[in-house]
ModelCIF file with pLDDT and N, C-alpha, C, O atoms, coordinates in Angstrom:
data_MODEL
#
_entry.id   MODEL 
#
_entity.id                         1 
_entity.type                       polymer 
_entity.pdbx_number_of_molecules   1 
#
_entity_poly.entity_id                      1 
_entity_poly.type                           'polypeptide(L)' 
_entity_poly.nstd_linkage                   no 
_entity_poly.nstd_monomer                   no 
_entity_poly.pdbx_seq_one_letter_code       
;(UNK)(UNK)(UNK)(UNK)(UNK)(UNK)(UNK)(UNK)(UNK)(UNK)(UNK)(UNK)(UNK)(UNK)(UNK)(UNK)
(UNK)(UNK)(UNK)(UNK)(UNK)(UNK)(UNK)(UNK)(UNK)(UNK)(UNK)(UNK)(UNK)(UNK)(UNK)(UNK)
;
_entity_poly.pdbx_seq_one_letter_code_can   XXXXXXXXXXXXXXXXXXXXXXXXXXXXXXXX 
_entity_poly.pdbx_strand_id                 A 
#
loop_
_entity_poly_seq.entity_id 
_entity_poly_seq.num 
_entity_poly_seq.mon_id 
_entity_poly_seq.hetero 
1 1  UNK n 
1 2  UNK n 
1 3  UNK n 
1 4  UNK n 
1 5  UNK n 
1 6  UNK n 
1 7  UNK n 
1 8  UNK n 
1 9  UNK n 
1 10 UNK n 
1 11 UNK n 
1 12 UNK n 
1 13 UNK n 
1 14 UNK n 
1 15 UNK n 
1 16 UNK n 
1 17 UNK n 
1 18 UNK n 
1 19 UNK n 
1 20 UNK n 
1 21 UNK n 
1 22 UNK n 
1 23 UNK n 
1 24 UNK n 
1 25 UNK n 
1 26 UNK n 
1 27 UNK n 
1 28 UNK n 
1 29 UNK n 
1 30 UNK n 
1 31 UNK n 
1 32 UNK n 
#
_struct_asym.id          A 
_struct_asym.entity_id   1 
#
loop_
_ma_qa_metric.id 
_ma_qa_metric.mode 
_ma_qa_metric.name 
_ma_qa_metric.software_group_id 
_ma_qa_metric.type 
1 global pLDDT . pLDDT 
2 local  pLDDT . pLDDT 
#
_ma_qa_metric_global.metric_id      1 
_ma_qa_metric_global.metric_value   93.44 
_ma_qa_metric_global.model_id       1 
_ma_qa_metric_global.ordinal_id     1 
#
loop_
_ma_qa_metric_local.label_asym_id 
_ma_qa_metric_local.label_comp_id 
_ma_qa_metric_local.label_seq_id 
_ma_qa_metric_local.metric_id 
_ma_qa_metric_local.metric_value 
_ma_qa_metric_local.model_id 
_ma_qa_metric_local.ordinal_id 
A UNK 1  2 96.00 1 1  
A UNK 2  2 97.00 1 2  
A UNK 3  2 98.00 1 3  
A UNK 4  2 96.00 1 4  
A UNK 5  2 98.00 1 5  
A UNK 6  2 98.00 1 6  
A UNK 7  2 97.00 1 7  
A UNK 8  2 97.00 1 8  
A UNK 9  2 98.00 1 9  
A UNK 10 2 97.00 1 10 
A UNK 11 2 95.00 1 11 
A UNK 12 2 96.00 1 12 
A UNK 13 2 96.00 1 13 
A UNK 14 2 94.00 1 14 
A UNK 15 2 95.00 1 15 
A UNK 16 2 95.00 1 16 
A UNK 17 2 94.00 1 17 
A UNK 18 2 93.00 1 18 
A UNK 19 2 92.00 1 19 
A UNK 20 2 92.00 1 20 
A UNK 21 2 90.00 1 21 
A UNK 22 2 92.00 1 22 
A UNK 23 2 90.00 1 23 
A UNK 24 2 88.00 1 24 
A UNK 25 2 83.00 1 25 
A UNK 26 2 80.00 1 26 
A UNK 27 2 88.00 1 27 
A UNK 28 2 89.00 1 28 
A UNK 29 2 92.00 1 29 
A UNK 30 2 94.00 1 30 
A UNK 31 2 95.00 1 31 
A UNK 32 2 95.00 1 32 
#
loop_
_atom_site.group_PDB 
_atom_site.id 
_atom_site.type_symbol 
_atom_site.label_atom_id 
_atom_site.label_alt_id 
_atom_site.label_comp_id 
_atom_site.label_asym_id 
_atom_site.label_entity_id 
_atom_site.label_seq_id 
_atom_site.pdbx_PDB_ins_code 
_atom_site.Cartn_x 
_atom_site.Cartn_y 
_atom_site.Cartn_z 
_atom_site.occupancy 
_atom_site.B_iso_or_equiv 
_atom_site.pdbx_formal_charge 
_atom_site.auth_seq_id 
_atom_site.auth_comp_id 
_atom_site.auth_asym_id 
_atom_site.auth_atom_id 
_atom_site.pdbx_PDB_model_num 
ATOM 1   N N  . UNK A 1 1  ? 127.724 106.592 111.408 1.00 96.00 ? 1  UNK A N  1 
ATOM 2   C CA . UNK A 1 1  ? 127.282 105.840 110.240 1.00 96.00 ? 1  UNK A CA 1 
ATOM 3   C C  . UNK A 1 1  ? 125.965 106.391 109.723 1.00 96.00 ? 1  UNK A C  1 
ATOM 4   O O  . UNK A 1 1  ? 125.683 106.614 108.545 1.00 96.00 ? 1  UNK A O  1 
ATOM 5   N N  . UNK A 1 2  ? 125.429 106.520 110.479 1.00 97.00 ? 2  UNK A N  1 
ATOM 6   C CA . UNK A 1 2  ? 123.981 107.139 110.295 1.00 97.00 ? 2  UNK A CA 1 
ATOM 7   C C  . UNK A 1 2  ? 123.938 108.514 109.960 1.00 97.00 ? 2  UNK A C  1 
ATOM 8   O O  . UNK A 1 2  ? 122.850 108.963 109.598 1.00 97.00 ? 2  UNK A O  1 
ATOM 9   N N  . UNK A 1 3  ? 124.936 109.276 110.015 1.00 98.00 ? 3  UNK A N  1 
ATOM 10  C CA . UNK A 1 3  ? 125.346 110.648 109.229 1.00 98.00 ? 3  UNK A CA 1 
ATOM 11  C C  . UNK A 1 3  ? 125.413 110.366 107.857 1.00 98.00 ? 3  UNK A C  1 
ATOM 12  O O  . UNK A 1 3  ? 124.650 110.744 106.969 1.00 98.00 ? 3  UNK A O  1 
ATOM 13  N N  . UNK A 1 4  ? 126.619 109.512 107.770 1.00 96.00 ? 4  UNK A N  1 
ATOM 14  C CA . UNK A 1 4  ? 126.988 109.241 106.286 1.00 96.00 ? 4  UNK A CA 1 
ATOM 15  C C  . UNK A 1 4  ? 125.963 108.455 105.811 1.00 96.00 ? 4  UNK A C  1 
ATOM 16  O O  . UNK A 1 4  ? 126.183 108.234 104.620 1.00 96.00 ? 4  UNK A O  1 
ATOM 17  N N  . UNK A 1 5  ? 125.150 108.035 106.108 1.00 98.00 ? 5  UNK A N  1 
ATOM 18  C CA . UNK A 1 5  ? 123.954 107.657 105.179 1.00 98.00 ? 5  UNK A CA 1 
ATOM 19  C C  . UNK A 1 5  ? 123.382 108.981 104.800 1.00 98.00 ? 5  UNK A C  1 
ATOM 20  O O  . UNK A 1 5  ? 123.520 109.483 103.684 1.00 98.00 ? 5  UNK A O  1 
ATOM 21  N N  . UNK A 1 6  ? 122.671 109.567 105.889 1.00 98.00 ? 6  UNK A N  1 
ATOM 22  C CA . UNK A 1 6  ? 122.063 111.093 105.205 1.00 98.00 ? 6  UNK A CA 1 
ATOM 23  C C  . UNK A 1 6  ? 122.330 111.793 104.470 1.00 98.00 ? 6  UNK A C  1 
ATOM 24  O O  . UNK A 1 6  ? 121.540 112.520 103.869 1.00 98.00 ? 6  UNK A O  1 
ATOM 25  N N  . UNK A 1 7  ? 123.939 111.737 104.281 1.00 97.00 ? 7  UNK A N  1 
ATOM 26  C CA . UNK A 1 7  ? 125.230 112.448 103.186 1.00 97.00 ? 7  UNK A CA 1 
ATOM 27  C C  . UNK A 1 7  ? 124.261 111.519 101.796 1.00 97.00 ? 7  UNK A C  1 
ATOM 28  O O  . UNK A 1 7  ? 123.548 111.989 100.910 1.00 97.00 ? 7  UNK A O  1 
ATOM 29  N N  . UNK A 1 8  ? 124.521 110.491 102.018 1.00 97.00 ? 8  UNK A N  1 
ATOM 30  C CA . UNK A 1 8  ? 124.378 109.632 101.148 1.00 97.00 ? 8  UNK A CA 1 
ATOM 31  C C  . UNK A 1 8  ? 122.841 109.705 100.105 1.00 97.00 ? 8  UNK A C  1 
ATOM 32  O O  . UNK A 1 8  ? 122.682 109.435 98.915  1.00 97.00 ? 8  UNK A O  1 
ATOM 33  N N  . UNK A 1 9  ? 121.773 110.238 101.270 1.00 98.00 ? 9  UNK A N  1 
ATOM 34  C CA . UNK A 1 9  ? 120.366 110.479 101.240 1.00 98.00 ? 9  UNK A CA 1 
ATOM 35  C C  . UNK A 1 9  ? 120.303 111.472 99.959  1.00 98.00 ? 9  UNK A C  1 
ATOM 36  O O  . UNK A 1 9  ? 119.963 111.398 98.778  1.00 98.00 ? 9  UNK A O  1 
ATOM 37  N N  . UNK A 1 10 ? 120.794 112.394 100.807 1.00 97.00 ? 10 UNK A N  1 
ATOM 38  C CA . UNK A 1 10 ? 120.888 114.005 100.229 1.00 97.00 ? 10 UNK A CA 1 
ATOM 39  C C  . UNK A 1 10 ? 121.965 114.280 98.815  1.00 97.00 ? 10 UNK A C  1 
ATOM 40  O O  . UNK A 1 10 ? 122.074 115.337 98.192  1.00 97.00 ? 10 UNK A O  1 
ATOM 41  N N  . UNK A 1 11 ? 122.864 112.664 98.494  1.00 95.00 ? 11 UNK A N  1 
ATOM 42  C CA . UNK A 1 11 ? 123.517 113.105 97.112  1.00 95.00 ? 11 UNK A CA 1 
ATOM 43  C C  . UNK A 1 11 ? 122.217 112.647 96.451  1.00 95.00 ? 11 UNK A C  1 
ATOM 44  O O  . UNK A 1 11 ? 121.490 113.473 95.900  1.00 95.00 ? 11 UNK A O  1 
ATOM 45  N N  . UNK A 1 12 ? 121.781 110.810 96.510  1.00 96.00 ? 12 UNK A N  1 
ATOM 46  C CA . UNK A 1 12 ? 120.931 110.374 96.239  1.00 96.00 ? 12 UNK A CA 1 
ATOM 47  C C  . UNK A 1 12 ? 119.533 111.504 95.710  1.00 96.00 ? 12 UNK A C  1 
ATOM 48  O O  . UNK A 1 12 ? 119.453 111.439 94.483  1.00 96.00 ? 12 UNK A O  1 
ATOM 49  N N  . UNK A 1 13 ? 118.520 112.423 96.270  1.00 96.00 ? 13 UNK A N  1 
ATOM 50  C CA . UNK A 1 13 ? 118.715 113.757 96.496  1.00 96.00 ? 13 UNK A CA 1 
ATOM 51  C C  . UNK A 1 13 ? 118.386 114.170 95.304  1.00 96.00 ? 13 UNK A C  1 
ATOM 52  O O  . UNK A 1 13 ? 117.247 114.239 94.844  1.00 96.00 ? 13 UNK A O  1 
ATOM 53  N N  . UNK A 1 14 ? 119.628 114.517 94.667  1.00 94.00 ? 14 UNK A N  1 
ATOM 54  C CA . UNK A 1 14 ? 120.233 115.520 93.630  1.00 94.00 ? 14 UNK A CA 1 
ATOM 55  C C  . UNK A 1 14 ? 120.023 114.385 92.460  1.00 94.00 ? 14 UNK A C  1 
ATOM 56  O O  . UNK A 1 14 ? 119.319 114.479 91.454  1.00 94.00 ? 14 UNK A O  1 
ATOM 57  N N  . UNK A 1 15 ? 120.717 113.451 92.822  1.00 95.00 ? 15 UNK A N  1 
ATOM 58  C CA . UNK A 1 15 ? 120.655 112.826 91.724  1.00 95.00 ? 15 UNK A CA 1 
ATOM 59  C C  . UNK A 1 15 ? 119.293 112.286 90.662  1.00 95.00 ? 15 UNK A C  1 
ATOM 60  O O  . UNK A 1 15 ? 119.307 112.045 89.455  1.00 95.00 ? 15 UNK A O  1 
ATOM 61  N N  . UNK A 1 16 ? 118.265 112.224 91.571  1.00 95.00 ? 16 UNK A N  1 
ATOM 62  C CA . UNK A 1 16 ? 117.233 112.314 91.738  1.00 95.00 ? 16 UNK A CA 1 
ATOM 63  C C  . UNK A 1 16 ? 116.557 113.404 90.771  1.00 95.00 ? 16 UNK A C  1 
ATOM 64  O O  . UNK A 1 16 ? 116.032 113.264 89.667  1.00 95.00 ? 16 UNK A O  1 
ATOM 65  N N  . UNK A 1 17 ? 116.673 114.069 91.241  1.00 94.00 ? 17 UNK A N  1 
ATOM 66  C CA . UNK A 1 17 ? 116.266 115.451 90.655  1.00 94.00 ? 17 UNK A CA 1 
ATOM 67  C C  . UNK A 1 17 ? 116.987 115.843 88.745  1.00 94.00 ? 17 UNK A C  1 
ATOM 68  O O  . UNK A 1 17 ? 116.483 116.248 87.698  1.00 94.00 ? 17 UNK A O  1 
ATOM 69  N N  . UNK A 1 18 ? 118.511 115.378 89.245  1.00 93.00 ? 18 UNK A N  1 
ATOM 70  C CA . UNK A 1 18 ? 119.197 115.654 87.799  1.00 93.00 ? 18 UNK A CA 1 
ATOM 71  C C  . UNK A 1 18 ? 118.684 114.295 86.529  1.00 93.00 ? 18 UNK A C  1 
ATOM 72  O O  . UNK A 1 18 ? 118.969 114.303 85.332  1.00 93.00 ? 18 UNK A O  1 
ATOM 73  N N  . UNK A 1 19 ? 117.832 113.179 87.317  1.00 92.00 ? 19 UNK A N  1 
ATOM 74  C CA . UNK A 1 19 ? 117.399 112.404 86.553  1.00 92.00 ? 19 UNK A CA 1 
ATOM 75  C C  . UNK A 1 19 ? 116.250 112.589 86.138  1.00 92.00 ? 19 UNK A C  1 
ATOM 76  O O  . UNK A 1 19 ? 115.872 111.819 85.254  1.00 92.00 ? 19 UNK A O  1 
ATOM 77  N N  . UNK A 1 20 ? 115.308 113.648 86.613  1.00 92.00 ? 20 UNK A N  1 
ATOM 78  C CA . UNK A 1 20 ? 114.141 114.172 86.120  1.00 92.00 ? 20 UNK A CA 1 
ATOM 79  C C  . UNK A 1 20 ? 114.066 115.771 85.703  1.00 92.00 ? 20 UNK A C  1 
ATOM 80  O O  . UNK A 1 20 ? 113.080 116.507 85.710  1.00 92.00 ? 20 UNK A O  1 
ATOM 81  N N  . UNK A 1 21 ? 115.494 116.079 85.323  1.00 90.00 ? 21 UNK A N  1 
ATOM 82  C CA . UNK A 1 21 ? 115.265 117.328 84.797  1.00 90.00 ? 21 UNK A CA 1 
ATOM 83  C C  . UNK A 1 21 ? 115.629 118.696 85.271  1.00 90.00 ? 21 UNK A C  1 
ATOM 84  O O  . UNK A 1 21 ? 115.850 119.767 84.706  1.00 90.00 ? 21 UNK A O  1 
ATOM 85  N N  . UNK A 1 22 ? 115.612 118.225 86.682  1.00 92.00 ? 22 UNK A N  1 
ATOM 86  C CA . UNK A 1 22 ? 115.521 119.240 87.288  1.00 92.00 ? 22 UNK A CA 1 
ATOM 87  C C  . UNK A 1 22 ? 116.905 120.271 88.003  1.00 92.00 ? 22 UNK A C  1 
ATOM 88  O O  . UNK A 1 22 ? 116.856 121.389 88.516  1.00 92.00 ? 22 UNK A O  1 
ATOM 89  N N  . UNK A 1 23 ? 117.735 119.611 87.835  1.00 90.00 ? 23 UNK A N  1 
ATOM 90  C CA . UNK A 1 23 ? 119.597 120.021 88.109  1.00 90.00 ? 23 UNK A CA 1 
ATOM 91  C C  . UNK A 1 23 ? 120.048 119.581 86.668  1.00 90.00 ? 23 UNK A C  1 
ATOM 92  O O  . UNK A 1 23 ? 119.357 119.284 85.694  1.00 90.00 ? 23 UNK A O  1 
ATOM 93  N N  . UNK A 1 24 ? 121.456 119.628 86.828  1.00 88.00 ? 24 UNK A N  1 
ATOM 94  C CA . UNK A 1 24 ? 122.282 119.409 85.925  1.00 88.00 ? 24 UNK A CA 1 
ATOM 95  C C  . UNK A 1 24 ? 122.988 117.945 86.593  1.00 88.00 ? 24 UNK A C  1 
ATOM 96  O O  . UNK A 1 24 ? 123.537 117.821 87.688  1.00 88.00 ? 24 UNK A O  1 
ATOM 97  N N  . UNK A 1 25 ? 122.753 116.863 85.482  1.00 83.00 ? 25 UNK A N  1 
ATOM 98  C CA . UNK A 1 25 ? 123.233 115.528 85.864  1.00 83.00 ? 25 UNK A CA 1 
ATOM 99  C C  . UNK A 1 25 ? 124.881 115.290 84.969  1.00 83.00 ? 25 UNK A C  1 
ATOM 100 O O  . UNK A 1 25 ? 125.123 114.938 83.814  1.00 83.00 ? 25 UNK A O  1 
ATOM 101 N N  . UNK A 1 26 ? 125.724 115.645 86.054  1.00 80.00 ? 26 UNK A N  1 
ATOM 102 C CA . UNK A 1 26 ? 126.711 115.537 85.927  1.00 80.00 ? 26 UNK A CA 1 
ATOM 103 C C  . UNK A 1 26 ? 127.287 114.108 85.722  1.00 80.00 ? 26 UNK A C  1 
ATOM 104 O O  . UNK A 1 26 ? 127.860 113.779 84.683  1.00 80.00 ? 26 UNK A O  1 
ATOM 105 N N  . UNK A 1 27 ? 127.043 113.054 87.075  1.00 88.00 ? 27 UNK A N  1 
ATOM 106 C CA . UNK A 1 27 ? 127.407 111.859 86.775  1.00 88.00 ? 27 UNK A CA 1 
ATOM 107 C C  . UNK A 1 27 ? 126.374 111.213 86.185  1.00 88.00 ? 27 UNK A C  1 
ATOM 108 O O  . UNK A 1 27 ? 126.710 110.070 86.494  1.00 88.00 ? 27 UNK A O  1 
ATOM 109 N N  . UNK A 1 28 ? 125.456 111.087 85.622  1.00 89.00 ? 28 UNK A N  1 
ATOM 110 C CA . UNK A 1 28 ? 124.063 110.674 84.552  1.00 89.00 ? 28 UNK A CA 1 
ATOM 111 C C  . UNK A 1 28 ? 123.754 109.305 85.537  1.00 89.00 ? 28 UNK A C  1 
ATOM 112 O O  . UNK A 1 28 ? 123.752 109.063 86.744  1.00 89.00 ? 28 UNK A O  1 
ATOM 113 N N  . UNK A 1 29 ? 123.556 108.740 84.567  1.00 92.00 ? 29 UNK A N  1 
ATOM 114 C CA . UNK A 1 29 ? 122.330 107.232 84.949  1.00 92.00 ? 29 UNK A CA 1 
ATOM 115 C C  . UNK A 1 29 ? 123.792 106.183 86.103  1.00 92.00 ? 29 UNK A C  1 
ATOM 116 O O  . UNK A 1 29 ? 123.577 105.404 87.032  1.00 92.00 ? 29 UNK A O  1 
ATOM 117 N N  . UNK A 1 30 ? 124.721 106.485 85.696  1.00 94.00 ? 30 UNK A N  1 
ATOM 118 C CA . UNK A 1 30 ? 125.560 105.240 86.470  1.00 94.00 ? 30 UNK A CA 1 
ATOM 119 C C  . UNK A 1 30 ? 125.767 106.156 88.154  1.00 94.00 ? 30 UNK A C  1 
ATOM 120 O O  . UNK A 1 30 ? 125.875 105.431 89.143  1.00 94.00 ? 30 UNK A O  1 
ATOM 121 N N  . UNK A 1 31 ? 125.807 107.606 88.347  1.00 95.00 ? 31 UNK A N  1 
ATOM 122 C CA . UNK A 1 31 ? 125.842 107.522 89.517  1.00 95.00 ? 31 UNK A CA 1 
ATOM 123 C C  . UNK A 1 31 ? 124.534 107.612 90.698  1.00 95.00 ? 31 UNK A C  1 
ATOM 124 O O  . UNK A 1 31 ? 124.447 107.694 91.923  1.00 95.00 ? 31 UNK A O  1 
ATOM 125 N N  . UNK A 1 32 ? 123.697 107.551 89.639  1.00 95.00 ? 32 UNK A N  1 
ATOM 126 C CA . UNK A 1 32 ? 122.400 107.277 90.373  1.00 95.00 ? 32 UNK A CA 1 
ATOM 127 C C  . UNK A 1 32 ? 122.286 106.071 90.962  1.00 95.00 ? 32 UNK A C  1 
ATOM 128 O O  . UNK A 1 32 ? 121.261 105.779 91.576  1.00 95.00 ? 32 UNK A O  1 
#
């Protein structure tokens, strides 16, 4: 369980990043 949180960490992560610019935000504001 505690894996799949870190999975979870590390999309969180990206998404993160694609909400400030910094990747390409594929799923935008709803999969953040």
């Amino acid at each position: 369980f505690m894996l799949g949180f870190v999975g979870d960490v590390g999309d969180l992560a990206k998404l993160v990043m694609a909400e400030d610019g910094a990747r390409e935000n594929l799923g935008g504001r709803a999969a953040l």
